[in-house]
C-alpha atoms as a PDB file:
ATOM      1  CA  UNK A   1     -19.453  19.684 -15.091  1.00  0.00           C
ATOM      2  CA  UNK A   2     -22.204  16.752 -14.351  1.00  0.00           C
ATOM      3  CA  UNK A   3     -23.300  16.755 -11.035  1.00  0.00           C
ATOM      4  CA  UNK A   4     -21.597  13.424  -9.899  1.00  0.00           C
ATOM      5  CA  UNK A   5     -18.393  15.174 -10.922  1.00  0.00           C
ATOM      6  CA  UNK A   6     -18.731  17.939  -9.282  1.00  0.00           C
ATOM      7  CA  UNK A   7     -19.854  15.535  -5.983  1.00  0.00           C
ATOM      8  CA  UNK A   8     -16.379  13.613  -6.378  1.00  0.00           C
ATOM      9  CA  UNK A   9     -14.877  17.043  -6.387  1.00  0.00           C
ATOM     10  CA  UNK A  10     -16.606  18.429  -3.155  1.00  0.00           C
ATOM     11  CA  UNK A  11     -15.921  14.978  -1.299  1.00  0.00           C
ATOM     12  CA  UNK A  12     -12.277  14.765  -2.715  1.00  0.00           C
ATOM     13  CA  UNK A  13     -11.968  17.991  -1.465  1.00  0.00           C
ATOM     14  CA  UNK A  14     -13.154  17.126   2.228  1.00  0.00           C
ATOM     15  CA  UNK A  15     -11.561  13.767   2.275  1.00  0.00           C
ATOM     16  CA  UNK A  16      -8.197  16.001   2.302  1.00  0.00           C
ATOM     17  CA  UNK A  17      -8.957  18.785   4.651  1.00  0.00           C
ATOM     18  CA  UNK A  18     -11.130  16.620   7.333  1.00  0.00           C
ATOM     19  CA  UNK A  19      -9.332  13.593   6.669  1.00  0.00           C
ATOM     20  CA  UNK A  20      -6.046  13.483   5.429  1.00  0.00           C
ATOM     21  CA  UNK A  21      -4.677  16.606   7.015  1.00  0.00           C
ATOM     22  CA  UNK A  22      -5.818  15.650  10.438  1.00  0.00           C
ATOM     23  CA  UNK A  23      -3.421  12.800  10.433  1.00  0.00           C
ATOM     24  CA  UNK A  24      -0.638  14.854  10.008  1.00  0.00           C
ATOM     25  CA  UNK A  25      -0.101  14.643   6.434  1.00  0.00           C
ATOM     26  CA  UNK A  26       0.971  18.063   5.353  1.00  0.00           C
ATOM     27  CA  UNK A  27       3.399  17.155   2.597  1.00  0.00           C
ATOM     28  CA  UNK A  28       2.615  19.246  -0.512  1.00  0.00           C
ATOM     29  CA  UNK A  29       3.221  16.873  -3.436  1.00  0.00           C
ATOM     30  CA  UNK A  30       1.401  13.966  -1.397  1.00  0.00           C
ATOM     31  CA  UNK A  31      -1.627  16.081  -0.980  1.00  0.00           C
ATOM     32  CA  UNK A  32      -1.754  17.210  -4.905  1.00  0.00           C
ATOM     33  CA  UNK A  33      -0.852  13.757  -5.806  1.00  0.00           C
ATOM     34  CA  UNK A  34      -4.109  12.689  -4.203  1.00  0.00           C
ATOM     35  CA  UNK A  35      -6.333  15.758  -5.648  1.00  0.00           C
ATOM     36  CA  UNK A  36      -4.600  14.489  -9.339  1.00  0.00           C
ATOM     37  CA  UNK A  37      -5.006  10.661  -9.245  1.00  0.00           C
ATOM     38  CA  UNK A  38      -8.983  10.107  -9.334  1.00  0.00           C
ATOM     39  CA  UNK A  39      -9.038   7.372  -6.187  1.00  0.00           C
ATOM     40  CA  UNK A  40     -12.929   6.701  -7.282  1.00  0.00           C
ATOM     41  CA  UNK A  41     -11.720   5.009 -10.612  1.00  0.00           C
ATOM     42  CA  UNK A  42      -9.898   2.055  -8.303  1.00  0.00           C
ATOM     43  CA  UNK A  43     -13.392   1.197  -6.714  1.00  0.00           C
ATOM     44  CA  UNK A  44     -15.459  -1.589  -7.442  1.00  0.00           C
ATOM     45  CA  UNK A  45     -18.995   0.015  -9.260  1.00  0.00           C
ATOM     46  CA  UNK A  46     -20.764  -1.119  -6.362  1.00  0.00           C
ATOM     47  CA  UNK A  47     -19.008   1.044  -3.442  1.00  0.00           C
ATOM     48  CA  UNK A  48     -18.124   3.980  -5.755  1.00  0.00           C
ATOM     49  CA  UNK A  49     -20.188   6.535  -3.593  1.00  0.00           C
ATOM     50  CA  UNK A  50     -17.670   5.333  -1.014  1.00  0.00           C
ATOM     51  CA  UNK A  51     -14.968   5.901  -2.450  1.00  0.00           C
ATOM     52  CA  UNK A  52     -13.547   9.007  -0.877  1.00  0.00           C
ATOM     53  CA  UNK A  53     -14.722   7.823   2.505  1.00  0.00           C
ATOM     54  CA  UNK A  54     -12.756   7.635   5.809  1.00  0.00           C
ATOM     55  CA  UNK A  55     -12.989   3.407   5.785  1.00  0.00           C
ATOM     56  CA  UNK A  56     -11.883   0.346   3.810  1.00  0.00           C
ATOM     57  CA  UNK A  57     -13.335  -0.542   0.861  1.00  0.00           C
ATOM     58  CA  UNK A  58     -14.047  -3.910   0.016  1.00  0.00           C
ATOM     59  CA  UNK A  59     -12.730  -5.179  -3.283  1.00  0.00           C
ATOM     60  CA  UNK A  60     -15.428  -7.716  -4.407  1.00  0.00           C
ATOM     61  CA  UNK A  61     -18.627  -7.563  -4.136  1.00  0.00           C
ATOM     62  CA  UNK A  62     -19.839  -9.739  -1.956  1.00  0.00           C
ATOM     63  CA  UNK A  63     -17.010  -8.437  -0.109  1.00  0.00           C
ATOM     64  CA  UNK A  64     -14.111 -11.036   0.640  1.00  0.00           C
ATOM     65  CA  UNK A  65     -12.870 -10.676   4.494  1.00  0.00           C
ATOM     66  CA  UNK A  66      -9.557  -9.014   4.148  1.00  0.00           C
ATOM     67  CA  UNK A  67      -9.885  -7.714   0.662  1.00  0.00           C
ATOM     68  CA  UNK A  68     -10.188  -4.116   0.644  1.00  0.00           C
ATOM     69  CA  UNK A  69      -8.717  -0.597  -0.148  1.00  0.00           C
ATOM     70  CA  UNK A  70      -7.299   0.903   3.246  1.00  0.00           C
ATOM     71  CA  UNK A  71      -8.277   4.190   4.770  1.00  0.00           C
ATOM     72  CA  UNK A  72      -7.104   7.098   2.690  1.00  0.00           C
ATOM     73  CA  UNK A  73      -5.699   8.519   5.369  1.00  0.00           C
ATOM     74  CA  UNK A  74      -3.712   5.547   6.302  1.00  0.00           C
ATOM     75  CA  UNK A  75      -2.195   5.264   2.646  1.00  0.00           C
ATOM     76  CA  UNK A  76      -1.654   9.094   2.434  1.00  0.00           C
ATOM     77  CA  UNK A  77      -0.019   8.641   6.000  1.00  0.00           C
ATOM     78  CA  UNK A  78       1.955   6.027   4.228  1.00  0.00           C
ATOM     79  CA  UNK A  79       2.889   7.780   1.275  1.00  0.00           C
ATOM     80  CA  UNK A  80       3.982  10.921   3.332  1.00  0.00           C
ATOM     81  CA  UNK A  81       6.726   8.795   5.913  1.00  0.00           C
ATOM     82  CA  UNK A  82       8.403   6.596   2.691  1.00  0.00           C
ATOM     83  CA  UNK A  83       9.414  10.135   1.262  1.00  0.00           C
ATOM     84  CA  UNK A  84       9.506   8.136  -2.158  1.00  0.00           C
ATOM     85  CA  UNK A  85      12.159   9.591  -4.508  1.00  0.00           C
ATOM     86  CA  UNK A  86      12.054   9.699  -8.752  1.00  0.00           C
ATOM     87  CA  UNK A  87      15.195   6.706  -8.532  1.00  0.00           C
ATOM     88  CA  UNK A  88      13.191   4.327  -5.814  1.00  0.00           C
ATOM     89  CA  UNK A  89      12.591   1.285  -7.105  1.00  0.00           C
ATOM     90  CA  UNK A  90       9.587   0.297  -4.949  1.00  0.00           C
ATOM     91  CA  UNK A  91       8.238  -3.471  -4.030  1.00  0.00           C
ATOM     92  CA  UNK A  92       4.815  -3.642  -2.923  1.00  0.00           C
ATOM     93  CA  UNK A  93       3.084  -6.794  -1.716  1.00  0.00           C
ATOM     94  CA  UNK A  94      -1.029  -6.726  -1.393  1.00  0.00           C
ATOM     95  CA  UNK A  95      -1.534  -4.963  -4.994  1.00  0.00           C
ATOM     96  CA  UNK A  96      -5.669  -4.839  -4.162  1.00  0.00           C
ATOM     97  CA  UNK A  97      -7.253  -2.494  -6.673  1.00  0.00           C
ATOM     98  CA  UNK A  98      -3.574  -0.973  -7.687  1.00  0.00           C
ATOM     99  CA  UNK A  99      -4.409   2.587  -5.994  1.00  0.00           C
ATOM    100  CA  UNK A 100      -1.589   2.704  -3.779  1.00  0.00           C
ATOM    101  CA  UNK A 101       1.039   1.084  -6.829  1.00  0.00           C
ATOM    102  CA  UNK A 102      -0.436   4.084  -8.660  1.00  0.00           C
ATOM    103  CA  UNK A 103       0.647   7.004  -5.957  1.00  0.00           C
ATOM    104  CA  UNK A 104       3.650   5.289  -5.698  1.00  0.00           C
ATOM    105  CA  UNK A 105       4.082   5.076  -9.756  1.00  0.00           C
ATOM    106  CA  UNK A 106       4.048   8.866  -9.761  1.00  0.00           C
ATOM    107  CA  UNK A 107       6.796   9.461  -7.508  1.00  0.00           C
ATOM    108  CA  UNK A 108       9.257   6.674  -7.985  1.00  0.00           C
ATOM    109  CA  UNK A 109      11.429   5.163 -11.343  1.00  0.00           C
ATOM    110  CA  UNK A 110       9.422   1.835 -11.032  1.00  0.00           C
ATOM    111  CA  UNK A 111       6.919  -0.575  -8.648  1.00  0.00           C
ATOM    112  CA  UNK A 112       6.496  -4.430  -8.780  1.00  0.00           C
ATOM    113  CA  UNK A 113       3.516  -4.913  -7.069  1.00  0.00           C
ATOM    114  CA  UNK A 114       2.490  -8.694  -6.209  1.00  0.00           C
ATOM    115  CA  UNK A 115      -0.937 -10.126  -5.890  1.00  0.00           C
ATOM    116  CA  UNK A 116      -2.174 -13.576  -4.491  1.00  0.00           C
ATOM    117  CA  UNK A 117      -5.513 -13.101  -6.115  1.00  0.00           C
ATOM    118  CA  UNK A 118      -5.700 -13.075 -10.047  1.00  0.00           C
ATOM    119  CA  UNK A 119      -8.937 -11.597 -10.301  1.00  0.00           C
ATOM    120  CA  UNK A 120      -7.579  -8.408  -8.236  1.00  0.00           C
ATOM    121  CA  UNK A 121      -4.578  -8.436 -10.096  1.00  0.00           C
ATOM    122  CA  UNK A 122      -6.433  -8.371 -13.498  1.00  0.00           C
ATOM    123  CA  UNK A 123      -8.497  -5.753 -12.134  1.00  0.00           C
ATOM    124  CA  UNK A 124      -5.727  -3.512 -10.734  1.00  0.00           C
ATOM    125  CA  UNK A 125      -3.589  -3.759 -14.111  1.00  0.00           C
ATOM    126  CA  UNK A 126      -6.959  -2.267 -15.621  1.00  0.00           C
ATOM    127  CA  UNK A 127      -7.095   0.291 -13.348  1.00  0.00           C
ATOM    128  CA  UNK A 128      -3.888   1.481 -14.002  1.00  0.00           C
ATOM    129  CA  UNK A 129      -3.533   1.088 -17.422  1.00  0.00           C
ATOM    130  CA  UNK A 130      -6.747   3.239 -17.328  1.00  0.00           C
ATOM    131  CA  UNK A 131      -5.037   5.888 -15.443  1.00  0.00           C
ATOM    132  CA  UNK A 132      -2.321   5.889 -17.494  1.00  0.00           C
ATOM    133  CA  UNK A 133       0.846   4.794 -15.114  1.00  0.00           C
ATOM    134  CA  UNK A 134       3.244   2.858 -17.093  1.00  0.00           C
ATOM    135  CA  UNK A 135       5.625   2.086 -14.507  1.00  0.00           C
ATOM    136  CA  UNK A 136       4.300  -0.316 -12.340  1.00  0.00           C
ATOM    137  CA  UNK A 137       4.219  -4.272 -13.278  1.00  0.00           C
ATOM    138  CA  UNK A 138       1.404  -6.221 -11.430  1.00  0.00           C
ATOM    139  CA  UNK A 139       2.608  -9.751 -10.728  1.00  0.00           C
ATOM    140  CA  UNK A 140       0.212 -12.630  -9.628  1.00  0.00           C
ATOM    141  CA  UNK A 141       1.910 -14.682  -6.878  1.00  0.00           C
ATOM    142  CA  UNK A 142       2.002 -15.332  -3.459  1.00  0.00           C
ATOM    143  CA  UNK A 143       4.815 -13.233  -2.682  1.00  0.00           C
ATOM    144  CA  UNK A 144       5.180 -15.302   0.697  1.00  0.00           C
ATOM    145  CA  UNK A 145       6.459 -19.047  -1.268  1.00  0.00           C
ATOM    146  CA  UNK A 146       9.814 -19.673  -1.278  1.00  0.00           C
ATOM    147  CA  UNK A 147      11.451 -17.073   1.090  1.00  0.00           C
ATOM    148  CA  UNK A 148      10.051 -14.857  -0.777  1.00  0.00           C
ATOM    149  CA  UNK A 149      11.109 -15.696  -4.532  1.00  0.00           C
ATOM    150  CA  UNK A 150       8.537 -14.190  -6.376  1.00  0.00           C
ATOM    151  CA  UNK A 151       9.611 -10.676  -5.611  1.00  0.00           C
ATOM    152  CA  UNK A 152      13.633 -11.182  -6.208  1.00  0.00           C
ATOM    153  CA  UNK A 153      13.450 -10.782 -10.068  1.00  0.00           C
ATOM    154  CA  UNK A 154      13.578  -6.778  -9.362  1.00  0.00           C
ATOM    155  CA  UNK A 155      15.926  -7.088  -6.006  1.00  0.00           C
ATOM    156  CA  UNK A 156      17.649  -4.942  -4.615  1.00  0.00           C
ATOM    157  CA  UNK A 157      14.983  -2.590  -3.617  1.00  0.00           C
ATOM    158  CA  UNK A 158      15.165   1.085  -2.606  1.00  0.00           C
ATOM    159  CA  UNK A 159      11.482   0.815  -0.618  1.00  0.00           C
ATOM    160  CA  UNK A 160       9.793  -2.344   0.143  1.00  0.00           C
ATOM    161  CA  UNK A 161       5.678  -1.497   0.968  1.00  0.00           C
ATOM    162  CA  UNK A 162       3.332  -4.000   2.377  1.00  0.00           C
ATOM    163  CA  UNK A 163      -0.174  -3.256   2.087  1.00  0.00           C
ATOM    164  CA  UNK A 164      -1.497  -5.535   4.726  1.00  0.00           C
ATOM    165  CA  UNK A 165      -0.775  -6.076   8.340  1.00  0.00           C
ATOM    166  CA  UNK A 166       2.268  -8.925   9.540  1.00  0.00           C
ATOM    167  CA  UNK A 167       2.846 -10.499  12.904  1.00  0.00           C
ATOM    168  CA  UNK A 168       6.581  -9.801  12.249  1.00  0.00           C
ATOM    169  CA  UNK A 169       8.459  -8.760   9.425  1.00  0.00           C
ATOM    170  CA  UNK A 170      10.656 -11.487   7.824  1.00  0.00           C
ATOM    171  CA  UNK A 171      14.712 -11.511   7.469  1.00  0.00           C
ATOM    172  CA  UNK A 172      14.131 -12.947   4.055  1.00  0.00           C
ATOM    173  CA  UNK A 173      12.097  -9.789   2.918  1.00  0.00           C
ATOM    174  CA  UNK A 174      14.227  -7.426   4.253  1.00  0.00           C
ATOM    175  CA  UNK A 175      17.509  -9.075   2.711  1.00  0.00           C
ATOM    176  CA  UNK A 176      15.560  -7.558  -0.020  1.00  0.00           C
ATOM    177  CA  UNK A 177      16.777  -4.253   0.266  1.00  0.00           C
ATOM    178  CA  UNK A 178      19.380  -2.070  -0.839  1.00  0.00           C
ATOM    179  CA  UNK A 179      21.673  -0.808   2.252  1.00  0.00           C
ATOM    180  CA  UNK A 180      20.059   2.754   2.624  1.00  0.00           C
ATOM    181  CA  UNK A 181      16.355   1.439   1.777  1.00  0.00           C
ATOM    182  CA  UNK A 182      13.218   1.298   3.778  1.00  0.00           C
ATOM    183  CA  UNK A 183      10.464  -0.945   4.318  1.00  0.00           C
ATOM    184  CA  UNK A 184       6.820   0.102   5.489  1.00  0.00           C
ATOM    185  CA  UNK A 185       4.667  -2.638   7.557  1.00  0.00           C
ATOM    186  CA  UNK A 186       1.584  -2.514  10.327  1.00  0.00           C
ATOM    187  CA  UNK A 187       2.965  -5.408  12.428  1.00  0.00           C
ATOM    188  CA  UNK A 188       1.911  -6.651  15.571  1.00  0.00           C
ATOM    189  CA  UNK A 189      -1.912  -8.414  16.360  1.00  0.00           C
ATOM    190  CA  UNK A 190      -5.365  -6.835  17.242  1.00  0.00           C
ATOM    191  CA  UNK A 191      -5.998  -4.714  19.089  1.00  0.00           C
ATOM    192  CA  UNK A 192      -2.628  -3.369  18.674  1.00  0.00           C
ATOM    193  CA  UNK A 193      -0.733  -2.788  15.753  1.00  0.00           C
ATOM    194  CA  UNK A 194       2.411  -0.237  14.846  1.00  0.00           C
ATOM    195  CA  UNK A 195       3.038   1.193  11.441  1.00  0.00           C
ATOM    196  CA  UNK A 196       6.685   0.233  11.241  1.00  0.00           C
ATOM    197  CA  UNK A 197       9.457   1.944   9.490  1.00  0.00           C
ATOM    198  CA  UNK A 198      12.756  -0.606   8.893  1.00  0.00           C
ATOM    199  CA  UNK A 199      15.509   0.885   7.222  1.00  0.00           C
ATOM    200  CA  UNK A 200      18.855  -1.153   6.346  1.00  0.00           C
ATOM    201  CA  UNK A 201      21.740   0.721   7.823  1.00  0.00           C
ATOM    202  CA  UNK A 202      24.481  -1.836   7.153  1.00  0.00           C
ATOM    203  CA  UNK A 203      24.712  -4.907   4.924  1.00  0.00           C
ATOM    204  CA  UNK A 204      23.423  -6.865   8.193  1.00  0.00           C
ATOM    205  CA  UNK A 205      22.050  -4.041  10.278  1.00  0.00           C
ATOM    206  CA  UNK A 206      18.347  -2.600  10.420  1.00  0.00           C
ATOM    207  CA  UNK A 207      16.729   0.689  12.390  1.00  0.00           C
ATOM    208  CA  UNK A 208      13.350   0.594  12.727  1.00  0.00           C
ATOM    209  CA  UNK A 209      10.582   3.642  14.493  1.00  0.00           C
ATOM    210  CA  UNK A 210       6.974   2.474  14.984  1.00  0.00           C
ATOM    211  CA  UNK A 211       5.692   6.485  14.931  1.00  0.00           C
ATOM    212  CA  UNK A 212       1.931   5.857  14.655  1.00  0.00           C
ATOM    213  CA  UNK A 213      -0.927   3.046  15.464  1.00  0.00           C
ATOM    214  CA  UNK A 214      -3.576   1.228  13.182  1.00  0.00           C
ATOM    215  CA  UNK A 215      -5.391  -1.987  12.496  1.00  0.00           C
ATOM    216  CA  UNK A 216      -5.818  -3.154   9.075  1.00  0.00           C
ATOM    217  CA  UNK A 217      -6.327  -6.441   7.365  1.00  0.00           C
ATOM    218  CA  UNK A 218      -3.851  -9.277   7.539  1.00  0.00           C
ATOM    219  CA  UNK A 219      -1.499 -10.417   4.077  1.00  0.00           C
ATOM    220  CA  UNK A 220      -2.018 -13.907   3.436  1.00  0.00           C
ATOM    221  CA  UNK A 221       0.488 -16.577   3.862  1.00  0.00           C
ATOM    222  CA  UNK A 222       3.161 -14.826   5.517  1.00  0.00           C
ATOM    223  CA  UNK A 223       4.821 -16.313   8.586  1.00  0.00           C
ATOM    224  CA  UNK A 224       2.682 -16.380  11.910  1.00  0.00           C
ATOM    225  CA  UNK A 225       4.646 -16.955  15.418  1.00  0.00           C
ATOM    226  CA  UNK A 226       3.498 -20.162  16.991  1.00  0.00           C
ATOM    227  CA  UNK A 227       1.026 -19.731  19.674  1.00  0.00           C
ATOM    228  CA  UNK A 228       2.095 -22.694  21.762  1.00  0.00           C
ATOM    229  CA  UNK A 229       3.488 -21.437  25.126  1.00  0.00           C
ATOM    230  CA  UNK A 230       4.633 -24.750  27.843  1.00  0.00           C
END
């Protein structure tokens, strides 16, 4: 084994027991499924060393404000509360480098994953067609236009995933949904943001739990609340 291998091993290693675990992500097949699916092969060249590092990546490089890989722990943490099963079919919006459409690939029937940015999304159906998942479509749109219409073709969905922080989470995207399906978001504005957990009791009824705090990145183009106050 070549001695870079063997480093992406070690740090792999650590990023799971002083990273990962701390954060309360114990779940067995999330914690193998991120020892199996190499997270240093969804880097950009230039931050590879990073790779396995308790921060965000950026995905360009210069590196674009807002366009990064999240925290592993915060996409293990993820992972771990959507309890993803083999029939899911999962919508994710913010595709970035295709890492997280990949974790999700390997536990669920199918992803659509949508992209604003066509150079990401060419990269990220690389990435994955490089790691060999088969089951996830990368779409270039902004998933945002037209209440949503670029991510109905696949509708209803069993899990909905967005992979960037919201003000609010929209009706239109949770009409989305199959009654018994979930959503993930980090709503709210800095300093304080809630990971949020919406599931769709009732054809017209939602319960949502906000069980943990973080601050990432905003999505683009989705719906702000006006600021104006009398």
């Amino acid at each position: 084994m070549s001695a870079t291998a063997f480093d992406f091993e070690k740090a792999r290693f650590n990023m799971i027991e002083q990273q990962i675990r701390p954060w309360e992500v114990l779940d067995a097949t999330v914690l193998a499924l991120l020892a199996e699916v190499k997270r240093e092969t969804f880097v950009p060249p230039a931050y590879q060393a990073l790779a396995l590092s308790d921060l965000e990546i950026p995905l360009s490089h210069p590196a674009v404000e807002g366009e990064c890989m999240l925290a592993p722990k915060v996409e293990a943490r993820t992972l771990q509360d959507l309890a993803l099963k083999p029939t899911d079919n999962v919508l994710e919006i913010g595709t970035g480098s295709g890492y997280m459409a990949a974790l999700m690939g390997r536990l669920a029937r199918q992803v659509l994953t949508i992209e604003i940015n066509p150079t990401l999304a060419d990269t990220a159906r690389a990435n994955l067609a490089r790691a060999g998942i088969t089951n996830v479509q990368v779409k270039t749109a902004d998933a945002a236009a037209g209440r949503f219409a670029p991510c109905v073709s696949e509708a209803p969905y069993d899990v909905i995933v967005l992979s960037g922080s919201v003000a609010e989470v929209p009706t239109d995207l949770l009409e989305l949904l199959r009654v018994g399906g979930r959503l993930f978001a980090v709503v709210g504005e800095e300093p304080i943001m809630r990971a949020t957990m919406v599931e769709r009791s009732g054809e017209a009824s939602y319960h949502s739990e906000q069980p943990w705090d973080i601050v990432i990145p905003r999505l683009r183009n989705f719906p702000e609340p006006s600021r104006f106050r009398f």
